[in-house]
Protein backbone atom coordinates (compact mmCIF):
# COMPACT_ATOMS: atom_id res chain seq x y z
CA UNK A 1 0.00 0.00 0.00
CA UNK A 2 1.75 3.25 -0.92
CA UNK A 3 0.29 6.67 0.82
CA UNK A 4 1.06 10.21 -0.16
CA UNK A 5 0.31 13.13 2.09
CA UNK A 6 0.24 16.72 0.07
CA UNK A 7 0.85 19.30 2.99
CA UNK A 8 0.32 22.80 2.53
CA UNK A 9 3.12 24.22 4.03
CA UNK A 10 2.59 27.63 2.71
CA UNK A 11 5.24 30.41 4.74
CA UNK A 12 6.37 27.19 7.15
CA UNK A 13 3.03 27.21 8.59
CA UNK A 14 2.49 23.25 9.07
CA UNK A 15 6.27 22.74 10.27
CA UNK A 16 5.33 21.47 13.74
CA UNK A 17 3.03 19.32 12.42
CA UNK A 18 5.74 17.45 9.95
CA UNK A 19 7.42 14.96 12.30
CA UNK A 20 3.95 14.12 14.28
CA UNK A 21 3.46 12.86 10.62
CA UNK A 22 6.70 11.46 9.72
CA UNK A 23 5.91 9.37 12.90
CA UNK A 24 2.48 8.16 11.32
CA UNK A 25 4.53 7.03 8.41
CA UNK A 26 6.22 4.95 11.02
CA UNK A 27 3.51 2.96 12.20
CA UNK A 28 2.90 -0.57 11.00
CA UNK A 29 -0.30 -1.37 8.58
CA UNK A 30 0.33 1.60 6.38
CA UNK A 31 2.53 0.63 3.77
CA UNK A 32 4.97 3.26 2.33
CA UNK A 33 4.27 6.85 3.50
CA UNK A 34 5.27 9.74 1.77
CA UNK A 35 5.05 13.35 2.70
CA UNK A 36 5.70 16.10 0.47
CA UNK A 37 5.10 19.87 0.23
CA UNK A 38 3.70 22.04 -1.97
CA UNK A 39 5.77 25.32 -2.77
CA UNK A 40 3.63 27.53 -4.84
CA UNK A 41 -0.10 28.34 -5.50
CA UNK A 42 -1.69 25.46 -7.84
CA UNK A 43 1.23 23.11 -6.75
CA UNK A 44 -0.86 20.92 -4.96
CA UNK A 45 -2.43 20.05 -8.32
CA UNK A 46 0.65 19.23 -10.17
CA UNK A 47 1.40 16.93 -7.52
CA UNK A 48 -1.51 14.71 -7.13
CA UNK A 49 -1.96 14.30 -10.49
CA UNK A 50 1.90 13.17 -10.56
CA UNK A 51 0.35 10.77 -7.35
CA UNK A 52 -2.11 9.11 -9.28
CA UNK A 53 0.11 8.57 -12.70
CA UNK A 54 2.74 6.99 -9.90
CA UNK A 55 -0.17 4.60 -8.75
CA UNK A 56 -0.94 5.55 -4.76
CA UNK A 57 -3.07 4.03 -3.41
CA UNK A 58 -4.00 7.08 -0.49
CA UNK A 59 -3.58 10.39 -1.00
CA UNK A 60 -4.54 12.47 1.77
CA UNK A 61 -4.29 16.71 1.71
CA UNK A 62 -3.32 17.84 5.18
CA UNK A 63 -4.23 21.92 4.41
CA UNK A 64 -8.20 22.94 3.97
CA UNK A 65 -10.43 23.29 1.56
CA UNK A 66 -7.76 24.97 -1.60
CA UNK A 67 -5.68 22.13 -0.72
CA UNK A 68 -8.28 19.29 -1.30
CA UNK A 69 -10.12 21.50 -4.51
CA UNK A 70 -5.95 21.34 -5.78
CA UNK A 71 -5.55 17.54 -4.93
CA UNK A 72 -8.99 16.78 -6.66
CA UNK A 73 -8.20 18.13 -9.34
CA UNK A 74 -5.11 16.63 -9.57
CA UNK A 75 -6.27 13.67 -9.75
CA UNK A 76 -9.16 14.31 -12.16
CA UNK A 77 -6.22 15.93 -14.77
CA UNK A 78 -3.96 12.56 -14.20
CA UNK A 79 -6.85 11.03 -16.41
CA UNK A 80 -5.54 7.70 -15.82
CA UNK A 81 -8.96 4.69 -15.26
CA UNK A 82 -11.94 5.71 -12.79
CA UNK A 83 -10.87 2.46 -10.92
CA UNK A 84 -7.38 3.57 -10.61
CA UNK A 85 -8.00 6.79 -8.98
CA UNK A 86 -6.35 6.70 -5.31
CA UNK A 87 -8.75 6.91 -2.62
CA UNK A 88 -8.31 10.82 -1.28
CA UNK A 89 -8.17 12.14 2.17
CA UNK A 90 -8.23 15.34 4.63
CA UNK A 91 -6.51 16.03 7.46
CA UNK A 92 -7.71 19.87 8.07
CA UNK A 93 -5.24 21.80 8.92
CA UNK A 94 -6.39 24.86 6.87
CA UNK A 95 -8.13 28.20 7.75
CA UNK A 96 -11.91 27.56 7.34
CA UNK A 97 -12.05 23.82 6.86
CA UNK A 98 -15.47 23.29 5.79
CA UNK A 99 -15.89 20.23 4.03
CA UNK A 100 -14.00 18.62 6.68
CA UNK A 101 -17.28 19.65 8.79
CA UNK A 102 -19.74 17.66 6.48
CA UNK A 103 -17.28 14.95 6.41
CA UNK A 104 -17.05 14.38 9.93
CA UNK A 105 -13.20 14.74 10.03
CA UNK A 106 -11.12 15.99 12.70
CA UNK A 107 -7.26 17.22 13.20
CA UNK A 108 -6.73 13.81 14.96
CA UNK A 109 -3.75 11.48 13.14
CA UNK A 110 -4.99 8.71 15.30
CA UNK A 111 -8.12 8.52 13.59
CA UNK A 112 -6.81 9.55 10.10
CA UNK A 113 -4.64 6.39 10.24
CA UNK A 114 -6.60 3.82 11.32
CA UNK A 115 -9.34 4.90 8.68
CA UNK A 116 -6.26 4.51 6.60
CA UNK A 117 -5.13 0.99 8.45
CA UNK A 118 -8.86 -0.69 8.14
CA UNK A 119 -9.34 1.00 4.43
CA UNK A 120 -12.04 2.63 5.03
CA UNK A 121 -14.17 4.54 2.56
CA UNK A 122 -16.95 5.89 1.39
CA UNK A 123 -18.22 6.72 -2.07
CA UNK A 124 -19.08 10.26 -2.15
CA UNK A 125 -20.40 12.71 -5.12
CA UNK A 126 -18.17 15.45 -7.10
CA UNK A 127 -19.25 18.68 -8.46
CA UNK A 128 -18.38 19.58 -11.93
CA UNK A 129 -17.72 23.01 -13.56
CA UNK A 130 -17.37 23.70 -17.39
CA UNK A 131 -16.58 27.18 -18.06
CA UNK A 132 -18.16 28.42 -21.97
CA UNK A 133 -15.48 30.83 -22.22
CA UNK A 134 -11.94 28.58 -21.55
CA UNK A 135 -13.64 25.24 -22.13
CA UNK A 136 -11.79 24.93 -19.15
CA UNK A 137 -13.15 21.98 -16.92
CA UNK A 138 -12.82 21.96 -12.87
CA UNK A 139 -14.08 20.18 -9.79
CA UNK A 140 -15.02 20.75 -6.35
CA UNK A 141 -15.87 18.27 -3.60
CA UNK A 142 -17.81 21.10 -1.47
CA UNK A 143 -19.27 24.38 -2.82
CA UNK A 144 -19.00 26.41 -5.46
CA UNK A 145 -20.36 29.73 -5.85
CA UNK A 146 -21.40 32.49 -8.25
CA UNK A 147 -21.40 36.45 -7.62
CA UNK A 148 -20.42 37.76 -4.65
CA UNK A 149 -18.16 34.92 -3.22
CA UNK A 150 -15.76 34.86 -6.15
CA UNK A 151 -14.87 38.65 -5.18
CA UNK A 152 -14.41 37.99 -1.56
CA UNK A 153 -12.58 34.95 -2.40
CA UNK A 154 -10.19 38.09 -4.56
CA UNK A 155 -10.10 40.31 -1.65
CA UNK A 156 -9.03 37.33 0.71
CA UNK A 157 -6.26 36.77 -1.53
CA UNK A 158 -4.70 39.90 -1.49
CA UNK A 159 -5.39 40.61 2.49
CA UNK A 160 -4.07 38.49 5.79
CA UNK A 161 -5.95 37.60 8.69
CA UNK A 162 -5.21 39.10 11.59
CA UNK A 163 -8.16 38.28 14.17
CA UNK A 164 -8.37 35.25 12.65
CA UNK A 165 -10.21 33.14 9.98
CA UNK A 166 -13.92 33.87 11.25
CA UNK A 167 -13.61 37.48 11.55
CA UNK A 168 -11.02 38.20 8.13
CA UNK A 169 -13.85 36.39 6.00
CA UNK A 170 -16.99 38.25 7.28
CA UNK A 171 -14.79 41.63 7.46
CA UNK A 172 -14.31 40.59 3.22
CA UNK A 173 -18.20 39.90 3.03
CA UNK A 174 -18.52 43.40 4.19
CA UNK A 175 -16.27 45.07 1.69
CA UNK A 176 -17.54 43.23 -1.24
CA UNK A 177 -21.29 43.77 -0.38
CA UNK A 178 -19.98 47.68 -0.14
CA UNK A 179 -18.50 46.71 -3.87
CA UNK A 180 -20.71 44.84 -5.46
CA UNK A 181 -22.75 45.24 -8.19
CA UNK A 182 -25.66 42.71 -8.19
CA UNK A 183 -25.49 40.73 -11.60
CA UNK A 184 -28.44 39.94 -13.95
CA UNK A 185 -27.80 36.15 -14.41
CA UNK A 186 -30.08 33.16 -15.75
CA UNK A 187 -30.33 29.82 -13.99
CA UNK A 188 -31.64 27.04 -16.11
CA UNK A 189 -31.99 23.22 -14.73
CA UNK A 190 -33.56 20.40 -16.23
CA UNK A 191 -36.83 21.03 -14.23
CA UNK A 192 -36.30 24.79 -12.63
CA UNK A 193 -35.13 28.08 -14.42
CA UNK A 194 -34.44 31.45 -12.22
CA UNK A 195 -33.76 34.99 -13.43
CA UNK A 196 -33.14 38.02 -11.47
CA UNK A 197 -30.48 40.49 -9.83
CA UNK A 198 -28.16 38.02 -7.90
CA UNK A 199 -26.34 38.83 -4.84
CA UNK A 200 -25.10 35.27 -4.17
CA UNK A 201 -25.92 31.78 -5.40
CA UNK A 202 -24.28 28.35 -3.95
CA UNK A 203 -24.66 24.98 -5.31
CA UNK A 204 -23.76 22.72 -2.90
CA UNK A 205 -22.44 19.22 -2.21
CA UNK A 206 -21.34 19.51 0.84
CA UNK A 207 -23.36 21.97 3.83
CA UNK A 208 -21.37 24.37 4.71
CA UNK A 209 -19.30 27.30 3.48
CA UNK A 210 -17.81 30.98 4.96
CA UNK A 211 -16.27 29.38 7.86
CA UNK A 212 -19.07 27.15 9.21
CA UNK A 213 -22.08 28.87 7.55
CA UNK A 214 -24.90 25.98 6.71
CA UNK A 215 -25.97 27.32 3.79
CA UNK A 216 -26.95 24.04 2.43
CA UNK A 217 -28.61 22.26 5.32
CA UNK A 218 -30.13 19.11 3.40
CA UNK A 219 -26.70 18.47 0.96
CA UNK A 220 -25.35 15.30 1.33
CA UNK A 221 -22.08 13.91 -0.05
CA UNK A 222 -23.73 10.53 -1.61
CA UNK A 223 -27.32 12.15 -3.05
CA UNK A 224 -26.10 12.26 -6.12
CA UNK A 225 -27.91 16.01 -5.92
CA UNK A 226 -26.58 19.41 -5.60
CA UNK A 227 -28.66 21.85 -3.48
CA UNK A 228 -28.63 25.45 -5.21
CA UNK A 229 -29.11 28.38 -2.98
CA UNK A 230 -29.81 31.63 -4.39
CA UNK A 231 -29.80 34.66 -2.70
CA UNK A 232 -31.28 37.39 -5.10
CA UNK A 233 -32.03 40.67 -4.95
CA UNK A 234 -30.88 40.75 -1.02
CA UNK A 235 -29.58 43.75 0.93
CA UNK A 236 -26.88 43.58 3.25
CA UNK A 237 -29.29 44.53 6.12
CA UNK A 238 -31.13 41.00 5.51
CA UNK A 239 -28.37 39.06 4.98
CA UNK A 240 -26.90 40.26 8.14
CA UNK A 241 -30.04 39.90 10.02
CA UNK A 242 -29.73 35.93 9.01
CA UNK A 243 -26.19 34.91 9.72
CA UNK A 244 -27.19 33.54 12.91
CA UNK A 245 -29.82 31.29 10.50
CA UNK A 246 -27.16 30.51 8.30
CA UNK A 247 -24.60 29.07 11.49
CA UNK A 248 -27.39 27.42 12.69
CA UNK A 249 -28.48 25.58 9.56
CA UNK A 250 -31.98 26.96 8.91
CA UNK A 251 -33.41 27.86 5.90
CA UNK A 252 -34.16 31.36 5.24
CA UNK A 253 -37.85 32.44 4.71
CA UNK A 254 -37.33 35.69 2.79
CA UNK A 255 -39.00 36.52 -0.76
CA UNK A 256 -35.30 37.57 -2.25
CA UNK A 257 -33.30 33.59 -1.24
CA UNK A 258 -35.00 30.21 -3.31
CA UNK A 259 -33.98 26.89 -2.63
CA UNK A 260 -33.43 24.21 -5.51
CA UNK A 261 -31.75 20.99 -6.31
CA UNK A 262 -30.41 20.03 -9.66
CA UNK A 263 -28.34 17.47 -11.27
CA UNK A 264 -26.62 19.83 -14.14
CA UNK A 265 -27.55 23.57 -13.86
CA UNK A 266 -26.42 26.13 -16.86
CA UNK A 267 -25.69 29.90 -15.34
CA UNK A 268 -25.44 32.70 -17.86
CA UNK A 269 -25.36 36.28 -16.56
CA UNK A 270 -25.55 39.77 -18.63
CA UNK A 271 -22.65 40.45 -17.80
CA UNK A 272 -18.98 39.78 -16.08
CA UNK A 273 -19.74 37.21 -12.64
CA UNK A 274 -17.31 35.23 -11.33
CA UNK A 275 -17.31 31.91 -10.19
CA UNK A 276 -15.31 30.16 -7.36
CA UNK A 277 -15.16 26.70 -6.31
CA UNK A 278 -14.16 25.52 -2.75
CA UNK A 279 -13.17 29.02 -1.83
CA UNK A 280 -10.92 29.39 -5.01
CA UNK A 281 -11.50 31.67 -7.92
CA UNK A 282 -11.78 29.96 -11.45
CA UNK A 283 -13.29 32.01 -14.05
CA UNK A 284 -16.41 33.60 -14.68
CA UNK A 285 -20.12 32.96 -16.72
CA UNK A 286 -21.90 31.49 -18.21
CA UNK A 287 -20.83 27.46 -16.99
CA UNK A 288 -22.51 24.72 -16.58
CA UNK A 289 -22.36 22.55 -13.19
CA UNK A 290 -23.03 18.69 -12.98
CA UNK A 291 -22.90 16.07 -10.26
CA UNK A 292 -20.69 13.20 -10.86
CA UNK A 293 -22.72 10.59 -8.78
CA UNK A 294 -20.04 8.35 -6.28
CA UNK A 295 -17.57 9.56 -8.26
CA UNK A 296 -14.56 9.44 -5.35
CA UNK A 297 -13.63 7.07 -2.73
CA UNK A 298 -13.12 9.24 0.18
CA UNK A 299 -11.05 8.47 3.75
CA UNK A 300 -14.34 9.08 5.90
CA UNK A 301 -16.58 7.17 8.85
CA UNK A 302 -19.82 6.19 7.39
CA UNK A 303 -21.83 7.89 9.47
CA UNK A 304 -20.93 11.18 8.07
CA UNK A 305 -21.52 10.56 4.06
């Protein structure tokens, strides 16, 4: 059994946590363990898909959720069989860590290797993104959004938290809702079509996003749905009104947010909208989104998928 771990040790931040690792790769029952680090933005990617062509068997990210979109990916570019694809895991060490929250994972290597030691896995679902404009295809194995999270996702990327991961990603809600433009876009699903000004619209496989927000209360991993969660023409009074809704999983009863599921869902918008996928930024309308039903094995009790 060979194992790869993909750290994201971005500015040395994951040093400490090397040799508790190293020490994992000492322990008997997981076959040959190897840790390496990514150096640059996107590296993570080039990686995983070198992983897969190399035939692991594991490949866990140990970072958050732009670690695991990068290792997905990764894997989904190797394009080697769908049976030969390594079974991927998450040990979240990153800022916001949300899909480790609909997982049920935790920061604990104890539990991360004997899920590794008794193979287990689940079979969960993966998002798909085609972009009209690139033809460029990507993944994401939590959220993806369209409209006003692909600009705070920007202004995240050129700021620093300083009172920490909560607090810097609301404070870059606030300064893109005093930014933002609301876009005209056009939703269209195979049984549901939506058209208005959009202030924010999710589609979901996993629940939650923003640093434990449960946007997405009734996605599940193995549904072989996404849940799509538009909030329209919304001010930032009302969305503020319902954050404590939002942490506490309940859906929001306001004329301006709709709830839908769809398997594929086409967005167009009148003009430029970005899109982002697990909290990174990847292009903008009009693309179409899909479900790829049990499409990964993932590291993960069963109780959680």
């Amino acid at each position: 059994m060979k194992v790869v771990f993909i750290v994201n040790n971005k500015n040395n931040r994951l040093a400490r946590l090397l040799p508790a690792l190293e020490g994992l790769g000492r322990q008997p029952g997981l076959g040959n363990v190897q840790l390496v680090s990514t150096l640059w933005k996107g590296h993570a990617v080039e990686l995983a898909r070198q992983a897969s062509l190399d035939g692991c068997d594991y490949l866990i990210a140990v970072g958050g959720d732009g670690t695991l979109h990068e290792v997905i990916n990764g894997v989904m570019q190797s394009n080697i069989p769908v049976n030969a694809y390594p079974a991927i895991g998450l040990l979240p060490y990153g800022s916001a860590n949300d899909f480790a929250r609909s997982a049920g994972l935790t920061k604990s290597l104890e539990a991360l290797g004997e899920l590794i030691r008794s193979r287990t896995t689940q079979r969960i679902d993966l998002g798909k993104i085609v972009l009209e404009q690139t033809g460029e295809t990507r993944y994401f194995l939590n959220i993806a959004g369209v409209g006003l999270s692909p600009e705070v996702v920007e202004h995240m990327e050129q700021s620093r938290p300083v009172l920490g991961p909560g607090i810097h990603y609301f404070q870059n809600i606030l300064k893109g809702f005093l930014g933002y433009d609301k876009k005209e876009v056009h939703c269209t699903a195979p049984d549901w079509q939506w058209s208005g000004r959009l202030l924010q619209m999710t589609v979901a496989n996993g629940r939650y996003c923003g640093n434990a927000l449960c946007v997405a209360p009734y996605a599940r991993l193995t549904d072989g749905r996404l849940q799509v969660v538009i909030f329209g023409d919304l001010s930032l009074w009302d969305y503020a009104k319902n954050l404590g809704n939002l942490k506490k999983g309940r859906h929001i009863r306001h004329r301006h947010v709709s709830y839908y599921e769809a398997t594929q869902l086409l967005v167009k918008s009148d003009g430029p909208c970005g899109i982002e996928a697990d909290g990174e930024y990847v292009g903008q309308a009009p693309g179409t989104f899909s479900v790829l039903p049990k499409a990964i094995r993932f590291v993960m009790p069963p109780e959680a998928s």
